[in-house]
C-alpha atoms as a PDB file:
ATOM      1  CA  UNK A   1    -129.575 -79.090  22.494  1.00  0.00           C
ATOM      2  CA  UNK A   2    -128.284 -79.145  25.844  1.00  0.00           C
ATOM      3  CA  UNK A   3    -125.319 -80.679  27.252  1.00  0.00           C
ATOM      4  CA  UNK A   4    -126.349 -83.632  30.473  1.00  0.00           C
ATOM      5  CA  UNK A   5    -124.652 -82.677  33.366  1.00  0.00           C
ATOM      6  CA  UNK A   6    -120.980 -83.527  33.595  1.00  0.00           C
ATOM      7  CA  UNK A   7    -120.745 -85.560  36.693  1.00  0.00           C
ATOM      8  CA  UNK A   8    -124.500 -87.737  35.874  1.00  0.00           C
ATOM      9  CA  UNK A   9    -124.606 -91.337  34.844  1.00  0.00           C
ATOM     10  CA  UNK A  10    -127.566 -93.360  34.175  1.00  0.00           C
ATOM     11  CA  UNK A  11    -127.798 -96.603  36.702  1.00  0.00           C
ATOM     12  CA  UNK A  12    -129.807 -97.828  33.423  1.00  0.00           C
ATOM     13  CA  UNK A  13    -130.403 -97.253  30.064  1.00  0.00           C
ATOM     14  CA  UNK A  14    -134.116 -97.805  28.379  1.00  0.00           C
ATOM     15  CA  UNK A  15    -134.409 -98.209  24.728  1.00  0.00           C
ATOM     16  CA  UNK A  16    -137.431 -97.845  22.500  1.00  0.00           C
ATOM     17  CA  UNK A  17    -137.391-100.577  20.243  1.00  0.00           C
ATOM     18  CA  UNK A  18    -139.186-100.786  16.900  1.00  0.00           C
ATOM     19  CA  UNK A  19    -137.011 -97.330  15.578  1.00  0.00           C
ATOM     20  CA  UNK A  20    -134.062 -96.530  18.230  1.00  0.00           C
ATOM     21  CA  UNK A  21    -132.857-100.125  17.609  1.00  0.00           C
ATOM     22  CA  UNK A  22    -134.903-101.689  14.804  1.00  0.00           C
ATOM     23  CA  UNK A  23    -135.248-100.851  11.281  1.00  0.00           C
ATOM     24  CA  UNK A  24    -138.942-100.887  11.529  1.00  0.00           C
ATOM     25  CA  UNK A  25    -139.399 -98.686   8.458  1.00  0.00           C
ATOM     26  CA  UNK A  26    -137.702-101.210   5.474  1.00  0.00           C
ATOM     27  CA  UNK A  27    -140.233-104.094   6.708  1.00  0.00           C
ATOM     28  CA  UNK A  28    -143.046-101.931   6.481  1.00  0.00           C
ATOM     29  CA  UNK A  29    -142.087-100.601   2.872  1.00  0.00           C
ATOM     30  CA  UNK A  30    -141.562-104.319   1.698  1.00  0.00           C
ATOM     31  CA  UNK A  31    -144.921-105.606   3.248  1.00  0.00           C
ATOM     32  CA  UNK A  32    -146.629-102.744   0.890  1.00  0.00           C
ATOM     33  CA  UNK A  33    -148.413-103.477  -2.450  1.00  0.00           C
ATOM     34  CA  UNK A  34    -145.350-101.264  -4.093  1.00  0.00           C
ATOM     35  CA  UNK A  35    -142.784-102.591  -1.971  1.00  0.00           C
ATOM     36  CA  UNK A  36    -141.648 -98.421  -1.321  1.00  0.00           C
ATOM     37  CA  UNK A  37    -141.769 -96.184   0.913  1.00  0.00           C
ATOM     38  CA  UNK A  38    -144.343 -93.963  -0.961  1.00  0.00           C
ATOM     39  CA  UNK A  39    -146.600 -96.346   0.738  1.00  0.00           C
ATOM     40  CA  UNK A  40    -144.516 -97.602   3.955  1.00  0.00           C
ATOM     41  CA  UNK A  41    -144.178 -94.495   5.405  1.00  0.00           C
ATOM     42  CA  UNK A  42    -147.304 -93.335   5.404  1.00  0.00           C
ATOM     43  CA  UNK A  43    -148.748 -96.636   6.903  1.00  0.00           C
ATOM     44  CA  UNK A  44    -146.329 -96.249   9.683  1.00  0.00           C
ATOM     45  CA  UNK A  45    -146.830 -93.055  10.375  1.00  0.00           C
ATOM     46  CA  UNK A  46    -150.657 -93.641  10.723  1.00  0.00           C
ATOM     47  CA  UNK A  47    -149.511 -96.611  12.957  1.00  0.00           C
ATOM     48  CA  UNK A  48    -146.767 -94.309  14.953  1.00  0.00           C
ATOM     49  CA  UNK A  49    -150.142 -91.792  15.493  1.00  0.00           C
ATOM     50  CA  UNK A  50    -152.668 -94.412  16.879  1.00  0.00           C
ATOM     51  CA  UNK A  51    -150.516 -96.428  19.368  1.00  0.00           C
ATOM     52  CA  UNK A  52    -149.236 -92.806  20.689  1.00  0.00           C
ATOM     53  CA  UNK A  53    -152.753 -91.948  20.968  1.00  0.00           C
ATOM     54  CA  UNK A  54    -154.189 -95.311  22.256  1.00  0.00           C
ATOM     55  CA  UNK A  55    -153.582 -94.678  26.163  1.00  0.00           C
ATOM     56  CA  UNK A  56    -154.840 -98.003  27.377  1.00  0.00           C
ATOM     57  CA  UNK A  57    -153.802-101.188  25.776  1.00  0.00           C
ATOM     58  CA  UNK A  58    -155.973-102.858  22.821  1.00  0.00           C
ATOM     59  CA  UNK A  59    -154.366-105.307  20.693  1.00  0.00           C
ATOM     60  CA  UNK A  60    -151.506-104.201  19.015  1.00  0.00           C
ATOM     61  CA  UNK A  61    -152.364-106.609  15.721  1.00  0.00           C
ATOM     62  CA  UNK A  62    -155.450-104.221  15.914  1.00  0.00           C
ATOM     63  CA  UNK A  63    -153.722-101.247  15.600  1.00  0.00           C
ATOM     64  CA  UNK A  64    -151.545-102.376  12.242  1.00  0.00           C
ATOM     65  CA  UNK A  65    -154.655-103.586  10.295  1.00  0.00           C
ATOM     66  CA  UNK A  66    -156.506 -99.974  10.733  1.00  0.00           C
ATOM     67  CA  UNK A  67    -153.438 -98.457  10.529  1.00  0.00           C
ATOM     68  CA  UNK A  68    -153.204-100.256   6.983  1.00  0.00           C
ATOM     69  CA  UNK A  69    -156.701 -99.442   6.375  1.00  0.00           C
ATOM     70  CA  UNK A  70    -156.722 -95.440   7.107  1.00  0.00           C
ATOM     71  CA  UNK A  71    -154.213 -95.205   4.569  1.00  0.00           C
ATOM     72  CA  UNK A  72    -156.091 -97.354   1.967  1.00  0.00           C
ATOM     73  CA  UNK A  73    -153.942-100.164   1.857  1.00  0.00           C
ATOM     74  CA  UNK A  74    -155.524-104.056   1.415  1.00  0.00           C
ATOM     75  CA  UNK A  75    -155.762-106.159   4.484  1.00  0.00           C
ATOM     76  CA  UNK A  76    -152.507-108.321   2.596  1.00  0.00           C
ATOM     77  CA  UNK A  77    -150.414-105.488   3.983  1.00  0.00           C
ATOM     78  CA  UNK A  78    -150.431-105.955   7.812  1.00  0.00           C
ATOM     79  CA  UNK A  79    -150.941-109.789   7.042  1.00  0.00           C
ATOM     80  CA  UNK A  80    -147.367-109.728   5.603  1.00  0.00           C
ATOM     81  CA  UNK A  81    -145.788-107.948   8.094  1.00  0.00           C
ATOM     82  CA  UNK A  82    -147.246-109.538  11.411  1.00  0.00           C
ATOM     83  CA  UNK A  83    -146.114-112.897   9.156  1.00  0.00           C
ATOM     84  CA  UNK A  84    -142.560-111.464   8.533  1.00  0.00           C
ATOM     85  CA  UNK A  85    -142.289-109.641  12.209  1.00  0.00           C
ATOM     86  CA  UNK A  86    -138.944-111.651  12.799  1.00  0.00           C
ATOM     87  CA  UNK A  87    -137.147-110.422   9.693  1.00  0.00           C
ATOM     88  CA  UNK A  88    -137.044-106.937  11.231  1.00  0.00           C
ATOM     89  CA  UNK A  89    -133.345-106.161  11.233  1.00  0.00           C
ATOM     90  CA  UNK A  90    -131.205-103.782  13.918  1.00  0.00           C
ATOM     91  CA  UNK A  91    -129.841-100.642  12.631  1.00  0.00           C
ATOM     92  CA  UNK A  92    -126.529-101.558  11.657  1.00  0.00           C
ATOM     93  CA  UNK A  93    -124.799 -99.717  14.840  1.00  0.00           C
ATOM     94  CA  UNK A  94    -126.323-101.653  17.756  1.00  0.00           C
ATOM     95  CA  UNK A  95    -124.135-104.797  18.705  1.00  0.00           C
ATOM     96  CA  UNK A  96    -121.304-102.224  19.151  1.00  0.00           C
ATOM     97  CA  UNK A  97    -123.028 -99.512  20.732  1.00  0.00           C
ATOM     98  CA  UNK A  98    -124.556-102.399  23.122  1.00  0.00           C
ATOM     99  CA  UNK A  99    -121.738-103.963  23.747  1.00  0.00           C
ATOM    100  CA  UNK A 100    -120.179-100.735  24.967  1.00  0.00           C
ATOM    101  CA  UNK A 101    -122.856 -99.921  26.978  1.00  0.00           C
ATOM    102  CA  UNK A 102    -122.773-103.642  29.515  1.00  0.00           C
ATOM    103  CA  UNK A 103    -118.753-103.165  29.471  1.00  0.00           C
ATOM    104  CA  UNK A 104    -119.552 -99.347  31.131  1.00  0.00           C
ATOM    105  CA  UNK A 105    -122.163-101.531  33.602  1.00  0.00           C
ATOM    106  CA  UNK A 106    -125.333-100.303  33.013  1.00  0.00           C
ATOM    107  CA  UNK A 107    -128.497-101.799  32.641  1.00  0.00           C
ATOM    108  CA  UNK A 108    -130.092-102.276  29.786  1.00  0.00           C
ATOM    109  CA  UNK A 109    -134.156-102.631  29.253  1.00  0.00           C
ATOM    110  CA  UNK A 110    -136.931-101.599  26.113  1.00  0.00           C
ATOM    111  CA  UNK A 111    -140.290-100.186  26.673  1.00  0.00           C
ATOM    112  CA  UNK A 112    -141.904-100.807  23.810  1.00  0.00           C
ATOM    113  CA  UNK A 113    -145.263-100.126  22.396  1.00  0.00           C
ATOM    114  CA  UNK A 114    -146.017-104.029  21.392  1.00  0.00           C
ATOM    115  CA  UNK A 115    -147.946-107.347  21.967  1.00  0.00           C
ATOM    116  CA  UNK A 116    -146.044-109.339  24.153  1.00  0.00           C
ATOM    117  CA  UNK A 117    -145.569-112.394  21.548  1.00  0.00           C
ATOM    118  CA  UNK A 118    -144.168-109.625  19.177  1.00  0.00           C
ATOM    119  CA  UNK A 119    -142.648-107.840  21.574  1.00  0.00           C
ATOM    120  CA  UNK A 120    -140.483-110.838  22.255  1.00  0.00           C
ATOM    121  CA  UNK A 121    -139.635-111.815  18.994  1.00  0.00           C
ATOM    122  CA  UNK A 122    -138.295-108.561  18.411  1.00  0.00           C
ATOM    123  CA  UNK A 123    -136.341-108.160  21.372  1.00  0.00           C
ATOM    124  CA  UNK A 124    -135.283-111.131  20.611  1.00  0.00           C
ATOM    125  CA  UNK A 125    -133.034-110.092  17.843  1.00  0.00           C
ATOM    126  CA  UNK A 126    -131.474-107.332  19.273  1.00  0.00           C
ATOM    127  CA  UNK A 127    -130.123-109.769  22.062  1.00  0.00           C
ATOM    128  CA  UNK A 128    -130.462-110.132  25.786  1.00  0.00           C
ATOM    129  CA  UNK A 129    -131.971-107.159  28.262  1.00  0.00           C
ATOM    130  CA  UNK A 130    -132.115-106.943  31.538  1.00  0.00           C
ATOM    131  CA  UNK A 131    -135.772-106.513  31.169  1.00  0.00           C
ATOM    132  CA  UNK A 132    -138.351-106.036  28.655  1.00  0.00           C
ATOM    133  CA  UNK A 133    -141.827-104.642  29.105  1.00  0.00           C
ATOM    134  CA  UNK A 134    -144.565-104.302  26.255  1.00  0.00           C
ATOM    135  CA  UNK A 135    -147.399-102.166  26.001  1.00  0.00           C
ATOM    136  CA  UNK A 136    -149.483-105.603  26.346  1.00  0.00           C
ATOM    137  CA  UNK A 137    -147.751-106.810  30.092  1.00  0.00           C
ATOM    138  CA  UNK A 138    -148.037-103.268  31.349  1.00  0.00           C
ATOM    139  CA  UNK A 139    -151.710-102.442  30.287  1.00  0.00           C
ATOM    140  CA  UNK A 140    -150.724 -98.805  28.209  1.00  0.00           C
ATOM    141  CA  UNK A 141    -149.259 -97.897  25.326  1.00  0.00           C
ATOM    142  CA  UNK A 142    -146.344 -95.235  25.559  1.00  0.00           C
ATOM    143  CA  UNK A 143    -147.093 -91.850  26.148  1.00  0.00           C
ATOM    144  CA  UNK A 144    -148.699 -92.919  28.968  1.00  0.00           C
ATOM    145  CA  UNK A 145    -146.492 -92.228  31.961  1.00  0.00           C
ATOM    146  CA  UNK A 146    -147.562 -95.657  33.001  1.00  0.00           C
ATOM    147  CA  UNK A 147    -145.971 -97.734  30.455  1.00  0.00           C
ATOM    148  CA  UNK A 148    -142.517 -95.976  31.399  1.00  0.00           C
ATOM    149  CA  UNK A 149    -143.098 -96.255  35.077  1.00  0.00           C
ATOM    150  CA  UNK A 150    -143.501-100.047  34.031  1.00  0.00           C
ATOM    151  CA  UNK A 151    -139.762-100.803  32.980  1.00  0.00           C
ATOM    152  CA  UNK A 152    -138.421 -98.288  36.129  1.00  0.00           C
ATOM    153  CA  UNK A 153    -140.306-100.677  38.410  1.00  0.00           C
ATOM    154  CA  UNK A 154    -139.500-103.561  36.483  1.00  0.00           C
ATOM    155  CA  UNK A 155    -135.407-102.418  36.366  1.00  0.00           C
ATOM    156  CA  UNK A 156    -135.416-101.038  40.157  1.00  0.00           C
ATOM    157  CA  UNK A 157    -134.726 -97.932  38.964  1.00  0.00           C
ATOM    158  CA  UNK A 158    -135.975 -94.348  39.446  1.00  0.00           C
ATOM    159  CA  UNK A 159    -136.896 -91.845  36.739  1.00  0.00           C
ATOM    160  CA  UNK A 160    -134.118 -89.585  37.507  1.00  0.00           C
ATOM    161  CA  UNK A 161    -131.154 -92.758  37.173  1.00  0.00           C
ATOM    162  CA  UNK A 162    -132.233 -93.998  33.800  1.00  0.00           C
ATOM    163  CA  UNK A 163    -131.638 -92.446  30.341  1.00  0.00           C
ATOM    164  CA  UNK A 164    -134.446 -93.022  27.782  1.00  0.00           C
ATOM    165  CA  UNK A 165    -133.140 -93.819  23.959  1.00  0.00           C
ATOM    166  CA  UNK A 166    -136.754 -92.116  21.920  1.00  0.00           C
ATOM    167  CA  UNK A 167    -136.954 -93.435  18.654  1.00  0.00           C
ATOM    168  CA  UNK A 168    -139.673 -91.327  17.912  1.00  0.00           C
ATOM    169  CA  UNK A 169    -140.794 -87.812  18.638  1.00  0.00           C
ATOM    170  CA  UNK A 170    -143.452 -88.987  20.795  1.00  0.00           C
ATOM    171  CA  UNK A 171    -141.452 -90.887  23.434  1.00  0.00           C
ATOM    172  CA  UNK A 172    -138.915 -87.902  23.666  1.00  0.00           C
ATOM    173  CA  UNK A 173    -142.099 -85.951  24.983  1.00  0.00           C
ATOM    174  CA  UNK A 174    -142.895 -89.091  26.967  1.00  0.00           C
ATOM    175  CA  UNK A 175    -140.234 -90.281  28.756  1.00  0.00           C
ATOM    176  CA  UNK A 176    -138.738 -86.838  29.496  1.00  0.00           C
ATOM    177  CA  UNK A 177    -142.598 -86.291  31.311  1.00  0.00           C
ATOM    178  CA  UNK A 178    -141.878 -89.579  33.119  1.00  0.00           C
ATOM    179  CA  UNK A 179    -138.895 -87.821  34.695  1.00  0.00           C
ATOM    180  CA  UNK A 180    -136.229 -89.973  32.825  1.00  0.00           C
ATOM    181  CA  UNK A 181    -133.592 -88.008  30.419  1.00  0.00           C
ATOM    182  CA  UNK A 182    -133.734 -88.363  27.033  1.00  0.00           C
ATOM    183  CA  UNK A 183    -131.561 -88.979  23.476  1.00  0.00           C
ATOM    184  CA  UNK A 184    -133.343 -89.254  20.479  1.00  0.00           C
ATOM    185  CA  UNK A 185    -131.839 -91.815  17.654  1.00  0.00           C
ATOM    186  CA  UNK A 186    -133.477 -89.743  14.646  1.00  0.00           C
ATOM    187  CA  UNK A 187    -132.197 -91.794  12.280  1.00  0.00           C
ATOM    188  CA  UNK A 188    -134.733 -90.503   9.783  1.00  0.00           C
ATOM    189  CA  UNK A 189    -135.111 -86.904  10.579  1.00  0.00           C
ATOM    190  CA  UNK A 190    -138.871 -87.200  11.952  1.00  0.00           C
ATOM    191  CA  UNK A 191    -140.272 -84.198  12.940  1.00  0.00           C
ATOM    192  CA  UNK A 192    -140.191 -82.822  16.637  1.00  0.00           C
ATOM    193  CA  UNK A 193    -143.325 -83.049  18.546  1.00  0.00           C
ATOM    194  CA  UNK A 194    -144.246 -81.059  21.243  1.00  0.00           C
ATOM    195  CA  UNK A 195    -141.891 -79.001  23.422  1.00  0.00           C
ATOM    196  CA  UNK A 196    -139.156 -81.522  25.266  1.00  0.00           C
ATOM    197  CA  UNK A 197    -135.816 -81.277  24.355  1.00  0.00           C
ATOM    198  CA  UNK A 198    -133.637 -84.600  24.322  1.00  0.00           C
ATOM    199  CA  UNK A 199    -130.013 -84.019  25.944  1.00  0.00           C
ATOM    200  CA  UNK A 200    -128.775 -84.915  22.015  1.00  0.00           C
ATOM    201  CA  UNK A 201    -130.259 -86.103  18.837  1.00  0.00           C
ATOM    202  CA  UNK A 202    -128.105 -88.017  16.234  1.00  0.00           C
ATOM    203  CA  UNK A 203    -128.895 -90.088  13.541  1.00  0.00           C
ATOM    204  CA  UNK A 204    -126.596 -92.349  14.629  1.00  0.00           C
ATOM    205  CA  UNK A 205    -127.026 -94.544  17.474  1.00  0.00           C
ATOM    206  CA  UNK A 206    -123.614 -94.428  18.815  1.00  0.00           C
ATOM    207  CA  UNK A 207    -123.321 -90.603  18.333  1.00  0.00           C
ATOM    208  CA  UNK A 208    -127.268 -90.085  20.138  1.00  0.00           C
ATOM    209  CA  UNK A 209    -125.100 -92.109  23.106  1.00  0.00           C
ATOM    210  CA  UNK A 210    -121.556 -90.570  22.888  1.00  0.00           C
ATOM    211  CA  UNK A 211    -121.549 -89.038  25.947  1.00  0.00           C
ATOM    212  CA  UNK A 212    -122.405 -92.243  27.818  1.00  0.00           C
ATOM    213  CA  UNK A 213    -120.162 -94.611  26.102  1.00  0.00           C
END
């Protein structure tokens, strides 16, 4: 890991939403014939590996369903969980670490590969952002340096004055290729992909933002 430089501070802050500040993972399991993660985890990870590879946007509700169906589970799966999408719950961290964050000043937005009526919902109970962009309002699904460049624009912020929060391995590559510096909330010790380097990874939210808080 390296250390950020002593004297930088973000002008914003940019979370990914459905793992750096949602429990995305338990819903998943639950909506599952088994109800585990013997089954969970694989459907998300198929889902995690076509919205990554997706570029431009295509409905996200898509997406689930063959995500769902790669892995062999019955179409009751992805019905369940686009049904349930506003039981996903925060990781148990966030009102403090967010709360911390607005009392240093900074502004706070999610990028988050989404439909925009989902998108919502789930921002939605996290709490209020300065701005929120889904895959669906900026017309590409995260890696694509577009969909970052969306919230910058969006914020009024440049690449090199926001800090991105990855919860995934793929928007640590991302973001840090959009220019922005990067933490990575690995709060369930995925793999690293590709060759970025995040300033600090924790599986912890407020320990991935220590420095910063």
């Amino acid at each position: 890991m390296t250390s950020p430089p002593p004297s930088w501070r973000p002008k914003a802050i940019i979370f990914d939403l459905l793992t750096a500040l949602l429990d995305s993972w338990t819903l998943w399991d639950a909506c599952t014939p088994s109800g585990t993660a013997s089954e969970g985890r694989l459907w998300r990870a198929r889902y995690l590996e076509l919205t990554f590879s997706a570029g431009a946007y295509v409905p996200y509700e898509q997406l689930v369903h063959k995500a769902a169906k790669d892995v062999g589970l019955p179409d009751s799966a992805p019905k369940e969980l686009l049904e349930n999408w506003d039981k996903l719950q925060p990781w148990p961290e966030y009102a403090q670490v967010l709360e911390q964050l607005r009392l240093k000043g900074y502004k706070l937005g999610v990028v988050t590969n989404c439909s925009r009526r989902l998108g919502n919902i789930a921002a939605g109970i996290i709490g209020n952002f300065d701005s929120v962009v889904t895959a669906e309002e900026s017309g590409f699904y995260k890696p694509v340096g577009k969909a970052y460049q969306a919230i910058l624009t969006t914020m009024g912020v440049q690449a090199q004055d926001a800090l991105f929060v990855a919860g995934s391995a793929g928007d640590v590559e991302g973001a840090t290729n959009a220019g922005m510096k990067v933490v990575w909330h690995n709060k369930i010790g995925l793999r690293r992909k590709g060759q970025s380097v995040p300033l600090k990874e924790a599986t912890s939210l407020e320990n991935a933002l220590s420095d910063f808080m």
